[in-house]
N, C-alpha and C. Protein backbone atom coordinates (compact mmCIF):
# COMPACT_ATOMS: atom_id res chain seq x y z
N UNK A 1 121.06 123.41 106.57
CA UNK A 1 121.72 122.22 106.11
C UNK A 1 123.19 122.49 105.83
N UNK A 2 123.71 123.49 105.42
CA UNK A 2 124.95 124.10 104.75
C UNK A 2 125.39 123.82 106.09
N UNK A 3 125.08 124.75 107.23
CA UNK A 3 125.86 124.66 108.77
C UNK A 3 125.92 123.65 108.96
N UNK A 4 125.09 122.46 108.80
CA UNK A 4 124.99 121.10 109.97
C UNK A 4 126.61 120.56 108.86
N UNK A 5 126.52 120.82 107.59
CA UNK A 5 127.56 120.39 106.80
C UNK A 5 128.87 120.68 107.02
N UNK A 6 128.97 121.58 107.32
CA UNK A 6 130.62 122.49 107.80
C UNK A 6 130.72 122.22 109.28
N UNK A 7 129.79 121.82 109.88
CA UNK A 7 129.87 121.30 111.26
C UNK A 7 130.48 119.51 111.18
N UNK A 8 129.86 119.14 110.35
CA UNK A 8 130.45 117.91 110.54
C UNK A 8 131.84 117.55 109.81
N UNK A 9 132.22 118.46 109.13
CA UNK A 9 133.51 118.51 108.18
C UNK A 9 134.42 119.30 109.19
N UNK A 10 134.18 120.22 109.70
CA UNK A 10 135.08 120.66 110.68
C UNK A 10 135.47 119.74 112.41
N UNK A 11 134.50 118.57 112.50
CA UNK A 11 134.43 117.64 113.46
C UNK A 11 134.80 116.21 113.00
N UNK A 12 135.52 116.54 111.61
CA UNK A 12 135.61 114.75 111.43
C UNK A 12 136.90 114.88 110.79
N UNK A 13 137.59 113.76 110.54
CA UNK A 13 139.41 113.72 109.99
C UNK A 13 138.85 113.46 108.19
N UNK A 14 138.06 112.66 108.30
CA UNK A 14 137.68 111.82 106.83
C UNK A 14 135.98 112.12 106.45
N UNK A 15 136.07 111.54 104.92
CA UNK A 15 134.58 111.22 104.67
C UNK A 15 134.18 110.59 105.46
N UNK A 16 134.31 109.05 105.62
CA UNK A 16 134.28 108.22 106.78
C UNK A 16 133.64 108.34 107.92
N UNK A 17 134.62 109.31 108.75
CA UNK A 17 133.94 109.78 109.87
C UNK A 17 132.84 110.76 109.55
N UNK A 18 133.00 111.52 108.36
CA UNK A 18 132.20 112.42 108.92
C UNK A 18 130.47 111.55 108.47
N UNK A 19 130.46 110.58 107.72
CA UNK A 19 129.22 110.06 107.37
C UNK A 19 128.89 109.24 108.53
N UNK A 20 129.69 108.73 109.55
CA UNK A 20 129.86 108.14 110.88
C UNK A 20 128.76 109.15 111.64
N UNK A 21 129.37 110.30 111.66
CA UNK A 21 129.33 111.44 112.91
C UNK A 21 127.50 111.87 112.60
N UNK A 22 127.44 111.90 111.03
CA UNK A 22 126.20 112.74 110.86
C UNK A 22 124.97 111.08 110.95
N UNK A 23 125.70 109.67 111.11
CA UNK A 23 124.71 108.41 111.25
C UNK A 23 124.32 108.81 112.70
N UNK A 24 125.40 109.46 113.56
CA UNK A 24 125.15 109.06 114.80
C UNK A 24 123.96 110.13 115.27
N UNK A 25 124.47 111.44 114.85
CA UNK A 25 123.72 112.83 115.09
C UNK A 25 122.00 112.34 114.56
N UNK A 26 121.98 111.20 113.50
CA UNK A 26 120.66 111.41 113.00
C UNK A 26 119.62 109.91 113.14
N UNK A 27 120.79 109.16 113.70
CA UNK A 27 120.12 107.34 114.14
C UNK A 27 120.05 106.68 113.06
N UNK A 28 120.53 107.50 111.63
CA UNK A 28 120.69 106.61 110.50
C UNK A 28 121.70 106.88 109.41
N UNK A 29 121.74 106.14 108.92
CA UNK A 29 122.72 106.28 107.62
C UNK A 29 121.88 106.71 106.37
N UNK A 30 123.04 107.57 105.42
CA UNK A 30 122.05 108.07 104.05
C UNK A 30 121.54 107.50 103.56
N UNK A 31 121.73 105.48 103.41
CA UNK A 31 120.37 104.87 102.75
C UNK A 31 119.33 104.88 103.51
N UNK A 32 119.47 105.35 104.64
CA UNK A 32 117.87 104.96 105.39
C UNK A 32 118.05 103.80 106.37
N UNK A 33 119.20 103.49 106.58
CA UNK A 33 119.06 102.52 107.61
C UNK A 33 119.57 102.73 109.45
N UNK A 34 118.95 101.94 109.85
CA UNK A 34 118.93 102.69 111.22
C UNK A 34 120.69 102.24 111.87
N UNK A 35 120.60 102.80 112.70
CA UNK A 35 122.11 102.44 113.56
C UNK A 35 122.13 101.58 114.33
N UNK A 36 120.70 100.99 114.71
CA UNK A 36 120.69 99.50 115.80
C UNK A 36 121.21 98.68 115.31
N UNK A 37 120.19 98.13 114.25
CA UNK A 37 121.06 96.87 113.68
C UNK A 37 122.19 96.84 112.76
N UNK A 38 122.34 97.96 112.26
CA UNK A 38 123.59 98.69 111.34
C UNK A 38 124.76 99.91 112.08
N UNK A 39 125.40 99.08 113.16
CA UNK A 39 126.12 100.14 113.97
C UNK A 39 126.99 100.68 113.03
N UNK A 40 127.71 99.80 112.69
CA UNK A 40 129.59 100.01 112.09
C UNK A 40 129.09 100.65 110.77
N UNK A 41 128.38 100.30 109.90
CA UNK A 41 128.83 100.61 108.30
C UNK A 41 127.14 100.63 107.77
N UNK A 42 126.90 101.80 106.66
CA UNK A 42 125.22 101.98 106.08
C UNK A 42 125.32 100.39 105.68
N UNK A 43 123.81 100.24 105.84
CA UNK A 43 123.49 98.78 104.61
C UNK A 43 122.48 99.45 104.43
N UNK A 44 122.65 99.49 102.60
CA UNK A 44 121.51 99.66 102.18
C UNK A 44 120.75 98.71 101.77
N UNK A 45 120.92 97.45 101.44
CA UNK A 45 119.77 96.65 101.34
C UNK A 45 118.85 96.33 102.71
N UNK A 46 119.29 96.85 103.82
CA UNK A 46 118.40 96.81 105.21
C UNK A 46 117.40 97.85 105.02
N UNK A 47 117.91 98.91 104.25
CA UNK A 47 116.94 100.01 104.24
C UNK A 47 115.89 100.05 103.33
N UNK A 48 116.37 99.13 101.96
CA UNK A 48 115.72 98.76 101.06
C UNK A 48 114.32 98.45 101.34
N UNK A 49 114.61 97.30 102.87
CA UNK A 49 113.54 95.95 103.02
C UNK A 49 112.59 96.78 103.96
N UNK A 50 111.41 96.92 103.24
CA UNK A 50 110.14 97.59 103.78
C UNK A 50 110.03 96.63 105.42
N UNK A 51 109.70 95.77 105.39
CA UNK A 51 109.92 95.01 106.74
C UNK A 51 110.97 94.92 107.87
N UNK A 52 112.38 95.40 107.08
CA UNK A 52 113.23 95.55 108.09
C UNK A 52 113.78 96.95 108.63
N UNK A 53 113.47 97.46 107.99
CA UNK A 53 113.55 99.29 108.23
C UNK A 53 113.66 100.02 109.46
N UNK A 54 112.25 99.77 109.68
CA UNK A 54 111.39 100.05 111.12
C UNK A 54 111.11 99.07 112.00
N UNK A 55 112.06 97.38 111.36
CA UNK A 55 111.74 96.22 112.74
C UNK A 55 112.48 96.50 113.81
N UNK A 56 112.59 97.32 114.62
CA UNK A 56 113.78 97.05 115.47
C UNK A 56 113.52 98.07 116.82
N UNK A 57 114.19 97.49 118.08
CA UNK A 57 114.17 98.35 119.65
C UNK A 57 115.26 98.41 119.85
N UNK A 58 115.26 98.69 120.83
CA UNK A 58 116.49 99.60 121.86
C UNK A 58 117.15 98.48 122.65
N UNK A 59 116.02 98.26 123.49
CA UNK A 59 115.91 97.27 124.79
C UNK A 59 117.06 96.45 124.88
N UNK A 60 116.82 95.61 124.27
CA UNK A 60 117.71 94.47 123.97
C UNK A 60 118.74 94.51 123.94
N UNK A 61 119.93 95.15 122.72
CA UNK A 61 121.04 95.96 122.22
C UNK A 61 121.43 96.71 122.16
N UNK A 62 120.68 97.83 122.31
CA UNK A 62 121.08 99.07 122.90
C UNK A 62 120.76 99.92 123.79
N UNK A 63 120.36 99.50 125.06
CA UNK A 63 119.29 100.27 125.79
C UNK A 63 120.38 101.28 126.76
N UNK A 64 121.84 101.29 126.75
CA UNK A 64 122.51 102.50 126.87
C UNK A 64 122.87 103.23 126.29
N UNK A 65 122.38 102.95 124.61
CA UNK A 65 122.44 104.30 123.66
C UNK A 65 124.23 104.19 123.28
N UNK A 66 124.87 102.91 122.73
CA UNK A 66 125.98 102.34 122.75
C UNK A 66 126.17 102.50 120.64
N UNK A 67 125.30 101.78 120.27
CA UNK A 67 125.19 102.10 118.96
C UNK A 67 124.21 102.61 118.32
N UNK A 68 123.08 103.63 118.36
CA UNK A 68 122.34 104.73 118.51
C UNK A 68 122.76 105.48 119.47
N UNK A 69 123.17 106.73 119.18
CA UNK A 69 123.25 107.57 120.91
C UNK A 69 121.55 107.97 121.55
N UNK A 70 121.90 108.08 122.78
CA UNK A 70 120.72 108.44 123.22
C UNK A 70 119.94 109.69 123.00
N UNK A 71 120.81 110.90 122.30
CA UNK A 71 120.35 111.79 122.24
C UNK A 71 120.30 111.93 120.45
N UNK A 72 120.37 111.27 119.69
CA UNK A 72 120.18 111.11 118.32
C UNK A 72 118.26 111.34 117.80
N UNK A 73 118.24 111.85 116.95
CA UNK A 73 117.18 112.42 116.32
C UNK A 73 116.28 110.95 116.46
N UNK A 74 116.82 110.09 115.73
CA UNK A 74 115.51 109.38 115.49
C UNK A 74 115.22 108.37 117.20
N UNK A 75 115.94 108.38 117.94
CA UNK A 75 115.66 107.87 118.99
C UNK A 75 114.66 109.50 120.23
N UNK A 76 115.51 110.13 119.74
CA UNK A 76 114.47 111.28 120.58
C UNK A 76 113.45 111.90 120.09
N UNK A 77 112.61 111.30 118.51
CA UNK A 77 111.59 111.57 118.28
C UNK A 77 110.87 110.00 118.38
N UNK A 78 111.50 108.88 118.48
CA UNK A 78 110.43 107.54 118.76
C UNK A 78 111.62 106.80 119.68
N UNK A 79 111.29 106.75 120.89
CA UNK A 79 112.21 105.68 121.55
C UNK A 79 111.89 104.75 122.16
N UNK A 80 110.84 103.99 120.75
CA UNK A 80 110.61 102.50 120.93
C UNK A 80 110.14 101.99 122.82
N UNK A 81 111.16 101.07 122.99
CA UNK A 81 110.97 100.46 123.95
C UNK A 81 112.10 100.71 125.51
N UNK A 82 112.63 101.89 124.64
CA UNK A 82 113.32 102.47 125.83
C UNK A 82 112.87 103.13 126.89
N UNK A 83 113.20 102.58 128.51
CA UNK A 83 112.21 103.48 129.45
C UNK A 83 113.18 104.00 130.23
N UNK A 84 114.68 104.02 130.45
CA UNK A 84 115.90 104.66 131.43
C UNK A 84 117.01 104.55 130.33
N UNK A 85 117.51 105.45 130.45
CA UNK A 85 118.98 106.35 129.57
C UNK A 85 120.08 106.47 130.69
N UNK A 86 120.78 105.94 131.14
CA UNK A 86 121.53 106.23 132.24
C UNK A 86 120.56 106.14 133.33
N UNK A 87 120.86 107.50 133.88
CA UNK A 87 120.18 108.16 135.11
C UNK A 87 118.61 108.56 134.55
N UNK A 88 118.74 108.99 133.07
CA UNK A 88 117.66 109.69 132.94
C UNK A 88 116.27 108.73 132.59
N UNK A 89 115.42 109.01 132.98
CA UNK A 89 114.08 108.19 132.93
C UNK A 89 113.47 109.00 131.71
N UNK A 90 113.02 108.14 130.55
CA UNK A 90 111.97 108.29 129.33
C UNK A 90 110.93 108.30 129.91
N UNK A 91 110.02 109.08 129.37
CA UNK A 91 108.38 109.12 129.88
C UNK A 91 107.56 107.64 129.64
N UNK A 92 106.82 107.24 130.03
CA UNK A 92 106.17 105.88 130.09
C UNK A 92 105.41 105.75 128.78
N UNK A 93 104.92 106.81 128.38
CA UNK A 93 104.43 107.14 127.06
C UNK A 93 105.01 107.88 126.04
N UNK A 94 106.33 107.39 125.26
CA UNK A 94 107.20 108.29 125.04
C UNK A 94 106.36 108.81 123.49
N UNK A 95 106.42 110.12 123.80
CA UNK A 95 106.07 111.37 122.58
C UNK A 95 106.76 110.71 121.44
N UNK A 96 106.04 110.47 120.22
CA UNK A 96 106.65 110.36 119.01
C UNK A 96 105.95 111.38 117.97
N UNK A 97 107.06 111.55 117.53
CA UNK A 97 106.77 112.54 116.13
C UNK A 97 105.78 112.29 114.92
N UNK A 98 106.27 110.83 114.67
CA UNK A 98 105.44 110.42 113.37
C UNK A 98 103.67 109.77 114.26
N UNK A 99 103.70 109.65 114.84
CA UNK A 99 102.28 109.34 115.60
C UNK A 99 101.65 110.58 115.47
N UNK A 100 101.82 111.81 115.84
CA UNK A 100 101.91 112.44 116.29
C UNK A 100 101.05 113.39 114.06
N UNK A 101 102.26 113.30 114.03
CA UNK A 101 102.48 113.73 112.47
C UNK A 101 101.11 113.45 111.51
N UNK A 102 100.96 111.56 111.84
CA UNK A 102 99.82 110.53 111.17
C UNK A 102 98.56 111.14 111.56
N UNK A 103 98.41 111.66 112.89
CA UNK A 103 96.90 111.89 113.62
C UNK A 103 96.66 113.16 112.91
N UNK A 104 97.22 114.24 112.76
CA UNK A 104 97.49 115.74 112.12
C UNK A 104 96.85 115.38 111.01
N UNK A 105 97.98 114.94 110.41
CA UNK A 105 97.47 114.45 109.05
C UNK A 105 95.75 113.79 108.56
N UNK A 106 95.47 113.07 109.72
CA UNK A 106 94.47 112.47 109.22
C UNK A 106 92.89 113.62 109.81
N UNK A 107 92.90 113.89 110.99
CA UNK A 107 92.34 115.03 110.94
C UNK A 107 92.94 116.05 111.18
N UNK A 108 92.27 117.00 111.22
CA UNK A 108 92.97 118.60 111.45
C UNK A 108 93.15 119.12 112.83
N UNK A 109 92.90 118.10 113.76
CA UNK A 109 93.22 118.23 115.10
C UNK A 109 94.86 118.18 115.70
N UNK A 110 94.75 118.90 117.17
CA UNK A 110 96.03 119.37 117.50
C UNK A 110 96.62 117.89 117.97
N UNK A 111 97.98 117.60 117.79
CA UNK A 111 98.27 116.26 118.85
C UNK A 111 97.92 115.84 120.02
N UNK A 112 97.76 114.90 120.41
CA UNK A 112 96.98 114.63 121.42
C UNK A 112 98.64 114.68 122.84
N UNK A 113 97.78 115.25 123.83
CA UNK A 113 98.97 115.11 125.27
C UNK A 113 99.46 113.35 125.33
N UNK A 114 100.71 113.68 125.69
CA UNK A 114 101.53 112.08 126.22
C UNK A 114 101.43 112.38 127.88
């Protein structure tokens, strides 16, 4: 955590950016809100709202990875309804983490293949 910290302080002019740089690196801002519907600036009352948190895709608004990048944490562990990144093609069944995480959790079995 210390490195990812001096990495983003040595890559940014301001606080500003650098809370910018580490929304983009991670698909969210420190309240918890995602970068789709919150490109420009955190809202934390979006992150607040149990219903609006996790309402949201790609497809629509961002399906070139314009305000989420495409290679950002929370889009490359669940990428929703995204199926082409540029050139690059998402798997039809895209691997998610927390699916993945929930099944573990609930039995003691290995994740299941995508």
């Amino acid at each position: 955590m210390a490195a990812w910290r001096r990495y983003l302080r040595a890559n940014s002019s301001s606080a500003e950016e650098e809370g910018l740089l580490a929304a983009k690196m991670v698909g969210r801002w420190p309240s918890g809100a995602p970068l789709e519907p919150a490109p420009e600036h955190d809202d934390p009352e979006l992150a607040a709202d149990p219903h609006r948190v996790n309402d949201f895709l790609y497809r629509e608004h961002d399906d070139r990875g314009f305000r989420c990048p495409a290679g950002a944490h929370i889009r490359r562990t669940n990428s929703r309804d995204v199926t082409i990144v540029g050139d690059a093609r998402m798997p039809s069944r895209p691997y998610t983490v927390g699916r993945c995480t929930t099944i573990m959790a609930a039995s003691s079995s290995r994740c299941p293949p995508t």
